[in-house]
C-alpha atoms as a PDB file:
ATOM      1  CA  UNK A   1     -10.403  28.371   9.076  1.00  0.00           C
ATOM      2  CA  UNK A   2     -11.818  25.118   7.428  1.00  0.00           C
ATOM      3  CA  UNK A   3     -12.169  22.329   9.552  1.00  0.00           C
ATOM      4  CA  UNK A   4     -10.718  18.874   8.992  1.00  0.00           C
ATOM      5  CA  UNK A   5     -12.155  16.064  10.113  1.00  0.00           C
ATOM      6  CA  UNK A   6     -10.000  13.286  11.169  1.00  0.00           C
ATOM      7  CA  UNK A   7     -12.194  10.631  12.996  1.00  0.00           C
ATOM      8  CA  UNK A   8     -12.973   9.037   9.650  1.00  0.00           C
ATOM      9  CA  UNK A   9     -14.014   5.090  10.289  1.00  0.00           C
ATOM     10  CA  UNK A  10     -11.230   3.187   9.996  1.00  0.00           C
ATOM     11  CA  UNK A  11     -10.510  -0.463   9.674  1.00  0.00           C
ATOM     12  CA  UNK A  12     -10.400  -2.393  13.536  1.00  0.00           C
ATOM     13  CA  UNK A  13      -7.034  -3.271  15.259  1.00  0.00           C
ATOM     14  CA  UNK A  14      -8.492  -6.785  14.752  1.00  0.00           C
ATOM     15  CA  UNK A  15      -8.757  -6.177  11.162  1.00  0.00           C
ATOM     16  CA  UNK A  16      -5.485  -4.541  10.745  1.00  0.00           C
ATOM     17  CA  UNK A  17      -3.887  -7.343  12.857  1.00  0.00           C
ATOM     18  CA  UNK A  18      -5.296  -9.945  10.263  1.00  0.00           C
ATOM     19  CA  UNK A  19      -4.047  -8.520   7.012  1.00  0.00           C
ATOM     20  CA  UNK A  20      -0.739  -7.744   8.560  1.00  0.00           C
ATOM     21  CA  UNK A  21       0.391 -11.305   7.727  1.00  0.00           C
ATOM     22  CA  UNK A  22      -1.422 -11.291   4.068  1.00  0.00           C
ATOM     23  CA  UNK A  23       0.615 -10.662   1.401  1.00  0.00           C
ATOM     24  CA  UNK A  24      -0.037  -8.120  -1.208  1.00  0.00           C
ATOM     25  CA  UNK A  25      -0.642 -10.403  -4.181  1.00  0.00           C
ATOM     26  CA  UNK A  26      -3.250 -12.224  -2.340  1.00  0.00           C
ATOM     27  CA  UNK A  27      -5.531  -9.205  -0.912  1.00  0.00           C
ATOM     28  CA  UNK A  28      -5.082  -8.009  -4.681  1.00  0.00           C
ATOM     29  CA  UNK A  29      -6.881 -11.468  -5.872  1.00  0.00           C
ATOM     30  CA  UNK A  30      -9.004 -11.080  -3.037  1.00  0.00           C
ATOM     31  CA  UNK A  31     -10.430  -7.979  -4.204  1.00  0.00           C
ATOM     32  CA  UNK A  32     -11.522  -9.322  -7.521  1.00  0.00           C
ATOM     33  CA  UNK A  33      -7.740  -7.997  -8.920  1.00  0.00           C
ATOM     34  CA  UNK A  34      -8.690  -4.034  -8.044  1.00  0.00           C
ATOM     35  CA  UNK A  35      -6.633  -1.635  -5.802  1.00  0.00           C
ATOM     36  CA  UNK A  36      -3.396  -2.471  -7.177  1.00  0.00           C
ATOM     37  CA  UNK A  37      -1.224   0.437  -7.058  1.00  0.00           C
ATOM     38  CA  UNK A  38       1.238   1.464  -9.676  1.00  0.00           C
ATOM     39  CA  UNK A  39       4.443  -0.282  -9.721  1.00  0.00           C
ATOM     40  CA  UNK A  40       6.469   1.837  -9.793  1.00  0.00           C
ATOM     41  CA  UNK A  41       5.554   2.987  -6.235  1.00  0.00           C
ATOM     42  CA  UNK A  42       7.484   0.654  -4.240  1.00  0.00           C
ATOM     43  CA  UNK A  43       8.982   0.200  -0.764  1.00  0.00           C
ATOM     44  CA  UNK A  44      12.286   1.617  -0.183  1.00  0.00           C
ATOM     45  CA  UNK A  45      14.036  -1.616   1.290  1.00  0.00           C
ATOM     46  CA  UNK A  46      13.267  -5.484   0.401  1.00  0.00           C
ATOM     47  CA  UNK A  47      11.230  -6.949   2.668  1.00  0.00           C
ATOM     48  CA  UNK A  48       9.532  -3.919   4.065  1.00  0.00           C
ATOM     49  CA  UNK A  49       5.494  -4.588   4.904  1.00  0.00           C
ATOM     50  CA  UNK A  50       3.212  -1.789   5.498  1.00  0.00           C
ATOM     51  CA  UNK A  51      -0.464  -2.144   6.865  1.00  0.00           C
ATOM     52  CA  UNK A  52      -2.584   0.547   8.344  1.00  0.00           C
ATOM     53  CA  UNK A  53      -5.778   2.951   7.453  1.00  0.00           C
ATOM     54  CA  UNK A  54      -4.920   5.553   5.067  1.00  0.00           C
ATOM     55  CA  UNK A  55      -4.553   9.155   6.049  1.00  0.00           C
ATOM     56  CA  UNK A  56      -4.533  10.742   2.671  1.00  0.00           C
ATOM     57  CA  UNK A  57      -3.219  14.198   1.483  1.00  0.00           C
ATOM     58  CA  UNK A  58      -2.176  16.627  -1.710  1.00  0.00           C
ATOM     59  CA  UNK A  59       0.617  18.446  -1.392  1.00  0.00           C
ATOM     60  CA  UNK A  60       1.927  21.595  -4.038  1.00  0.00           C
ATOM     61  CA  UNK A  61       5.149  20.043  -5.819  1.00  0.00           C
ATOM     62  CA  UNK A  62       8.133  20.712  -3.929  1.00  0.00           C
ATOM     63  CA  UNK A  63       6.478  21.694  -1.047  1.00  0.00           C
ATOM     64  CA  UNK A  64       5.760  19.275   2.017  1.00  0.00           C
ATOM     65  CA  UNK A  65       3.617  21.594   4.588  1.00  0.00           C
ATOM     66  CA  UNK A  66       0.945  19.507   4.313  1.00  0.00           C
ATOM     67  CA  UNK A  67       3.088  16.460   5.665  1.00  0.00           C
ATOM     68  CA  UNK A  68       3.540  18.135   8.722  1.00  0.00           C
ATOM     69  CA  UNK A  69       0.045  19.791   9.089  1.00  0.00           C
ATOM     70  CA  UNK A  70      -0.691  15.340   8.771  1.00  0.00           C
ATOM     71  CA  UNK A  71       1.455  14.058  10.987  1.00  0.00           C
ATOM     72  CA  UNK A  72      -0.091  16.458  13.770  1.00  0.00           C
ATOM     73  CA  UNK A  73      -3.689  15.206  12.766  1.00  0.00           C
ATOM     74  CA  UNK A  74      -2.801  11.333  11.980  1.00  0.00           C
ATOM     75  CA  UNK A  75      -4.174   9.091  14.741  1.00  0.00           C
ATOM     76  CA  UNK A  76      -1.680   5.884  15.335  1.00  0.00           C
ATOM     77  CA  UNK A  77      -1.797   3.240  13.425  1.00  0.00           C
ATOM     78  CA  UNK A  78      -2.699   5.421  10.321  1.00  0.00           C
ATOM     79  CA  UNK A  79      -0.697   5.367   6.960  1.00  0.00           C
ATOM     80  CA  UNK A  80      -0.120   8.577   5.464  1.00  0.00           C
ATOM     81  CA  UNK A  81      -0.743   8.549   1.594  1.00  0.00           C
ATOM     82  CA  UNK A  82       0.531  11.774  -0.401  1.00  0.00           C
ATOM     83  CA  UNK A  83      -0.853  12.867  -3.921  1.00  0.00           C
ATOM     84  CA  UNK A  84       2.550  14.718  -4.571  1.00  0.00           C
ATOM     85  CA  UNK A  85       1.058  14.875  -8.431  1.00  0.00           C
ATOM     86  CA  UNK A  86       3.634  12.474  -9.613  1.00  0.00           C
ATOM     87  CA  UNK A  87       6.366  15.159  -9.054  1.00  0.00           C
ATOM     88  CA  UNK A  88       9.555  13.000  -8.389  1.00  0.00           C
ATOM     89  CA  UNK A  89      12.163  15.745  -8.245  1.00  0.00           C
ATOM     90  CA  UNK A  90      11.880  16.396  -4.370  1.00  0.00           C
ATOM     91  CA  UNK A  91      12.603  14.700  -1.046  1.00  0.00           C
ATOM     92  CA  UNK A  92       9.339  15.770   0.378  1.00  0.00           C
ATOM     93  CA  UNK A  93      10.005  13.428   3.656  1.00  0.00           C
ATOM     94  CA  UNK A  94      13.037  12.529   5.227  1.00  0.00           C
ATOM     95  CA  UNK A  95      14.958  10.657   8.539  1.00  0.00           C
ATOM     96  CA  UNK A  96      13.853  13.521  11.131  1.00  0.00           C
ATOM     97  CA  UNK A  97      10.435  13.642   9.974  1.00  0.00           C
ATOM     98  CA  UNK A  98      10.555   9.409   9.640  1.00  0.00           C
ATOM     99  CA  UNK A  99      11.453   9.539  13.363  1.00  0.00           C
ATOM    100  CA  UNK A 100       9.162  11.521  14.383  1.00  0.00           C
ATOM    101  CA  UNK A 101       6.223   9.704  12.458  1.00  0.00           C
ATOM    102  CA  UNK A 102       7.504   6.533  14.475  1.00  0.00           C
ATOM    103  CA  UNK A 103       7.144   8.096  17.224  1.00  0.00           C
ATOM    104  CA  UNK A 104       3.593   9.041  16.822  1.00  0.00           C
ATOM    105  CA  UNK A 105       3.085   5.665  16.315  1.00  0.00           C
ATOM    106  CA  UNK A 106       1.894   6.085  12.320  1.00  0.00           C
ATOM    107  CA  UNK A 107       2.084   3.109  10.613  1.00  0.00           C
ATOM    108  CA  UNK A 108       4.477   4.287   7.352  1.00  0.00           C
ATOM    109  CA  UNK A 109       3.946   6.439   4.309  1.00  0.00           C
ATOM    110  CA  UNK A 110       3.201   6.489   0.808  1.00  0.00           C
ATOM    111  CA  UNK A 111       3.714   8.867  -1.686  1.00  0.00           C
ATOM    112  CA  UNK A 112       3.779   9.135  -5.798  1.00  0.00           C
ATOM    113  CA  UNK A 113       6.519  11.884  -5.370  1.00  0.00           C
ATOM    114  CA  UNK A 114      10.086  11.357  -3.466  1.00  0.00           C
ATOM    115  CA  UNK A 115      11.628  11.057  -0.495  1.00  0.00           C
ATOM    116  CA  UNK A 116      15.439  11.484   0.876  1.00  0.00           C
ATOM    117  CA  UNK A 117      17.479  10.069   3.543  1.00  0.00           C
ATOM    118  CA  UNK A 118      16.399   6.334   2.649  1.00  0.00           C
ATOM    119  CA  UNK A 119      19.240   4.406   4.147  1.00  0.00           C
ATOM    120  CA  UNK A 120      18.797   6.338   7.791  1.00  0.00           C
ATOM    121  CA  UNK A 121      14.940   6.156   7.189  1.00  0.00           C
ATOM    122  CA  UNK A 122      16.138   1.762   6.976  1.00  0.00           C
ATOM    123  CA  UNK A 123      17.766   2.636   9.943  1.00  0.00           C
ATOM    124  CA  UNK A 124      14.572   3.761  11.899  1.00  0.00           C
ATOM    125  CA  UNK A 125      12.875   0.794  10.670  1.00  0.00           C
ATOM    126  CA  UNK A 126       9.744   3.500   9.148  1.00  0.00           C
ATOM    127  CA  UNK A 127       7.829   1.589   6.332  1.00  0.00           C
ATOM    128  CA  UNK A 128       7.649   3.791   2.768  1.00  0.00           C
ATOM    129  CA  UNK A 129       7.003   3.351  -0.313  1.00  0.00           C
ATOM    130  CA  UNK A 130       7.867   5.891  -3.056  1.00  0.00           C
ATOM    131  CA  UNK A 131       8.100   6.812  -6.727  1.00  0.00           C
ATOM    132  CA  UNK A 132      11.456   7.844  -6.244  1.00  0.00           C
ATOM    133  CA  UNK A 133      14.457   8.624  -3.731  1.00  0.00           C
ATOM    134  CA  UNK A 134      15.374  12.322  -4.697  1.00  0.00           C
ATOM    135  CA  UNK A 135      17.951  14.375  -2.476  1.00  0.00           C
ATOM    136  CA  UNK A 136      16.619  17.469  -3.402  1.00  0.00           C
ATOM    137  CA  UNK A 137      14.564  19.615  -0.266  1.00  0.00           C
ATOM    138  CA  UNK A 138      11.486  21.342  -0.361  1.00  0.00           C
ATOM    139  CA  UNK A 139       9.773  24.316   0.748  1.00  0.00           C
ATOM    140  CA  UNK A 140       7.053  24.709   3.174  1.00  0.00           C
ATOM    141  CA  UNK A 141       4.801  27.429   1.977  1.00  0.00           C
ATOM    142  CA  UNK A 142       1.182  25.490   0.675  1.00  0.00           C
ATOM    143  CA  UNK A 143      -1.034  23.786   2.893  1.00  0.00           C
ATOM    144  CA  UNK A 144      -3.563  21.092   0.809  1.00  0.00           C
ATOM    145  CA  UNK A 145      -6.339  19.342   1.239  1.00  0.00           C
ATOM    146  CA  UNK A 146      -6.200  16.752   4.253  1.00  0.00           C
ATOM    147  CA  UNK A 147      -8.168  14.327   4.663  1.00  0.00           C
ATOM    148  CA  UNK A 148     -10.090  13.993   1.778  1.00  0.00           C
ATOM    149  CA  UNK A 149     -10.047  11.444  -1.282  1.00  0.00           C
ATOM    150  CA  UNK A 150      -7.459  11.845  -3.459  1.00  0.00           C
ATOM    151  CA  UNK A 151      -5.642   9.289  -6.551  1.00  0.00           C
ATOM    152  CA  UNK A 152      -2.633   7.590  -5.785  1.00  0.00           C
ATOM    153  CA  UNK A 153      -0.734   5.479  -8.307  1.00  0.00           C
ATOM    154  CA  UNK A 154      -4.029   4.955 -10.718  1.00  0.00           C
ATOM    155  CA  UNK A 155      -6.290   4.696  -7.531  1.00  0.00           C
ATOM    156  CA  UNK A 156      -8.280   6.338  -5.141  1.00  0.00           C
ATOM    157  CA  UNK A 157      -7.520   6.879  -1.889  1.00  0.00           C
ATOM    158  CA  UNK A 158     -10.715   7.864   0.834  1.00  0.00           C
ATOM    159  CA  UNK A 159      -9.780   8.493   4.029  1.00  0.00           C
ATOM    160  CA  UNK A 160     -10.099   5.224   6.213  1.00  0.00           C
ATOM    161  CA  UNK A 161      -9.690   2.464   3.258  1.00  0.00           C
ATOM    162  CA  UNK A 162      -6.759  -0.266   4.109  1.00  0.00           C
ATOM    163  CA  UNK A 163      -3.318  -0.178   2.894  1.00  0.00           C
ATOM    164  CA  UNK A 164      -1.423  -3.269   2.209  1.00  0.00           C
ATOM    165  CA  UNK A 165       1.848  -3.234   0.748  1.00  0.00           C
ATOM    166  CA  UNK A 166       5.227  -5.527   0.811  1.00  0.00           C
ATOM    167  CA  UNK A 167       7.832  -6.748  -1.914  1.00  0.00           C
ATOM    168  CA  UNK A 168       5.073  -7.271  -4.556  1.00  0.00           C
ATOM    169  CA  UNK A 169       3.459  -3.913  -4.373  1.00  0.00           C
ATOM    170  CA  UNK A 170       0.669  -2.302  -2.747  1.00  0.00           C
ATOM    171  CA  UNK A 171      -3.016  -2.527  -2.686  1.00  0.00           C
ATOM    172  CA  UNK A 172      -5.591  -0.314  -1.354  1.00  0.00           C
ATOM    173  CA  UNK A 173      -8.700  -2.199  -0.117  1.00  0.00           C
ATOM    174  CA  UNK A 174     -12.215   0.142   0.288  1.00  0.00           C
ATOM    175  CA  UNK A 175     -13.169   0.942   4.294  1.00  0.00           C
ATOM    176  CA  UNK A 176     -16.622  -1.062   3.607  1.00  0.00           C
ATOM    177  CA  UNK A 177     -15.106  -4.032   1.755  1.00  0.00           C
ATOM    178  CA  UNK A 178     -12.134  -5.014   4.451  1.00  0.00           C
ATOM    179  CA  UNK A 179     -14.106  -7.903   6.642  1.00  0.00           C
ATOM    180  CA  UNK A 180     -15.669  -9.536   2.678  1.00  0.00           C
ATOM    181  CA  UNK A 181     -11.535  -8.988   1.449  1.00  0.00           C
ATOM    182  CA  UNK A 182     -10.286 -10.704   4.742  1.00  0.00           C
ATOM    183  CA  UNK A 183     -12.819 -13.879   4.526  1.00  0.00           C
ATOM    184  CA  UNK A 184     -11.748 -13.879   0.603  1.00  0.00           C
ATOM    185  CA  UNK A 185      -7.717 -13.439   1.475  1.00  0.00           C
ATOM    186  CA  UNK A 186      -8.116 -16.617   3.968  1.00  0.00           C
ATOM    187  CA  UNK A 187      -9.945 -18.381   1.861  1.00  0.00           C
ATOM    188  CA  UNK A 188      -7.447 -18.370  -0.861  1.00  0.00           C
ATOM    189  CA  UNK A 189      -4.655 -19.057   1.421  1.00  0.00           C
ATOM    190  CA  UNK A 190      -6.500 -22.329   2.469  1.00  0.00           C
ATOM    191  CA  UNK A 191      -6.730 -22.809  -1.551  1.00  0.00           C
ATOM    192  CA  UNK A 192      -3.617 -22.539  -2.570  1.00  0.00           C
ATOM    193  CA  UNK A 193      -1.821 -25.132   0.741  1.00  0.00           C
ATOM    194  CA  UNK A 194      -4.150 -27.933  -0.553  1.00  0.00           C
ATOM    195  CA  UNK A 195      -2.266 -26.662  -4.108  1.00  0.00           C
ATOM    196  CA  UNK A 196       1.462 -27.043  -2.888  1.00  0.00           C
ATOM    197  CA  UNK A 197       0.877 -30.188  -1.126  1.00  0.00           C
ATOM    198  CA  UNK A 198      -0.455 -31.594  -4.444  1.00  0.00           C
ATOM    199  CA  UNK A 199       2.401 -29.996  -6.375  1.00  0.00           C
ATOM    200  CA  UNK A 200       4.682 -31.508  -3.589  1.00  0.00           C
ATOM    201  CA  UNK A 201       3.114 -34.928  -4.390  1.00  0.00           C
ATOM    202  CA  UNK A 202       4.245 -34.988  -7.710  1.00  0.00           C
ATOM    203  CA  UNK A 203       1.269 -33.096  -9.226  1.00  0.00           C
ATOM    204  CA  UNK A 204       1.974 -30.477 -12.060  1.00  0.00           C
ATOM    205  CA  UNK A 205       0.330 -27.189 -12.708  1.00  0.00           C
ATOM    206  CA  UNK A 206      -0.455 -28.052 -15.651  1.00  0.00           C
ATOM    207  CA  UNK A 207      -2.775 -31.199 -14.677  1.00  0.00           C
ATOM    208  CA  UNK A 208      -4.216 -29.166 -11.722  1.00  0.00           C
ATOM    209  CA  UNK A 209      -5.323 -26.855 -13.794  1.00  0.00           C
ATOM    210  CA  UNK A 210      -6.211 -28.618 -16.425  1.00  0.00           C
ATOM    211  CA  UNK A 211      -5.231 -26.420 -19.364  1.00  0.00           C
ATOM    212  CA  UNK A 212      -5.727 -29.424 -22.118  1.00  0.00           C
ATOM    213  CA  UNK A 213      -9.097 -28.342 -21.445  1.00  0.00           C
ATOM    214  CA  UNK A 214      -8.274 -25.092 -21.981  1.00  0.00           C
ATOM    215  CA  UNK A 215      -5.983 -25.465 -25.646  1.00  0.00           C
ATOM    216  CA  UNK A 216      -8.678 -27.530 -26.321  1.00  0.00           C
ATOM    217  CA  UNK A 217     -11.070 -25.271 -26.878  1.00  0.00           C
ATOM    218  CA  UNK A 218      -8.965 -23.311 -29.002  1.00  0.00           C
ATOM    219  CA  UNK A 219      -8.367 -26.304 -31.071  1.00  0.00           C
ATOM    220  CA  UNK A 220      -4.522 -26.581 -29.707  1.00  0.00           C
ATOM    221  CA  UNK A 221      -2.950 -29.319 -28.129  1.00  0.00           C
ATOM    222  CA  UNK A 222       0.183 -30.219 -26.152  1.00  0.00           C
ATOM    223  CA  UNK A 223       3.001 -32.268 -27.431  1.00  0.00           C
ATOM    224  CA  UNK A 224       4.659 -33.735 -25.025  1.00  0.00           C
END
C-alpha cells in the first residue's frame, strides 16, 4: 500500500489568523497579481470567506472516494482542494459529508467539479467554493492521488500553500511566500486608508493618480 504523507508544513495558526481578515483582491495584489483562481470557481453563498492550508486531491469524474479517503487524513484547519478535472456534471460532496467535515474541524472545500445540497450545506455554515451545484450523485469506486500537487482553476495547488477566498474569488498563496504576502497585504491596506481619506477630502482618482501624466505620454489629453 503506498503511503501518504500528510504532515506537509503548513502555514501557522498565527498566519492563518492574519489573512483571515484580508480580502481576496488584496492578497492577489500582494502576490505580484499570481494565484488567482478561475472565476468561475466561486463560493456557494455571498459573503462566504474561506482561509486555511490546502489539502489537495484528484478524484476520477463522478466518483468522490477520494473525498472521503481526505477527510480521514485532513488535519483541522486544512482546506480540501479537489482536481475533479473540470467535470461539472456530479455532486461529488454534499450536506452529510459538509457536516461531517465541520466536525473535523476542516476549514471548507474547493473543487473545479460540483457539489449538491447547497442550501443545507448554507445551513451548516461549511465554506465551498465550486464550479457548479449539480444534483446528480456519484460513485465511490477510484481512490486518487492525495496529497500531492495538483492544478486547480489555472493553478497549482502543493500541499500546504494558503487558500484565501471570499466574494471576489480565490487566491492560492505558495507555503514559502505566506509571511513576504502578509507584510505585502498590510502594507497595501495601510496604502490604500491614506487613499480614501484623501478621496474623502475631496481628492479625485484621477489627480491621485495622476493619469495627465499618463495620456500625456501618449500624446492625449483630458477635456474637461
Amino acid at each position: 500500500m503506498t503511503s501518504i504523507r500528510t504532515d506537509f508544513p503548513r502555514p501557522t495558526p498565527e498566519q492563518v489568523a492574519a489573512f483571515a481578515t484580508i480580502g481576496a483582491a488584496t492578497v492577489h495584489e500582494a502576490l505580484g497579481r499570481r494565484g488567482a483562481v478561475d472565476s468561475a470557481i466561486k463560493p456557494i453563498w455571498p459573503g462566504l470567506r474561506i482561509v486555511g492550508a490546502a489539502f489537495p486531491l484528484k478524484t476520477q469524474p463522478g466518483d468522490n472516494l477520494t473525498i472521503h479517503a481526505a477527510m480521514k487524513l485532513a488535519r483541522p484547519g486544512d482546506v480540501l482542494v479537489v482536481d475533479a478535472g473540470d467535470y461539472t456534471e456530479q455532486g461529488s460532496f454534499g450536506d452529510v459529508m459538509a457536516t461531517s467535515a465541520q466536525s473535523l474541524g476542516l476549514a471548507g472545500l474547493v473543487t473545479n467539479g460540483g457539489v449538491r445540497d447547497a442550501a443545507a450545506i448554507r445551513d451548516i455554515g461549511f465554506p465551498i467554493f465550486s464550479r457548479a451545484i449539480s444534483i446528480k450523485g456519484t460513485v465511490k469506486a477510484t481512490l486518487g492521488p492525495i496529497a500531492q500537487p495538483i492544478v486547480v482553476g489555472g493553478v497549482t495547488v502543493h500541499p500546504g500553500d494558503l487558500i484565501v477566498g471570499d466574494d471576489d474569488g480565490l487566491v492560492v498563496v505558495p507555503l514559502d511566500e505566506v509571511e513576504a504576502v502578509l507584510t505585502a497585504s498590510r502594507a497595501r491596506l495601510e496604502k490604500e486608508e491614506r487613499l480614501r481619506a484623501d478621496l474623502q477630502s475631496g481628492k479625485t482618482t484621477w489627480d491621485i493618480g495622476n493619469y495627465d501624466a499618463l495620456l500625456a505620454q501618449t500624446g492625449q489629453s483630458l477635456q474637461a
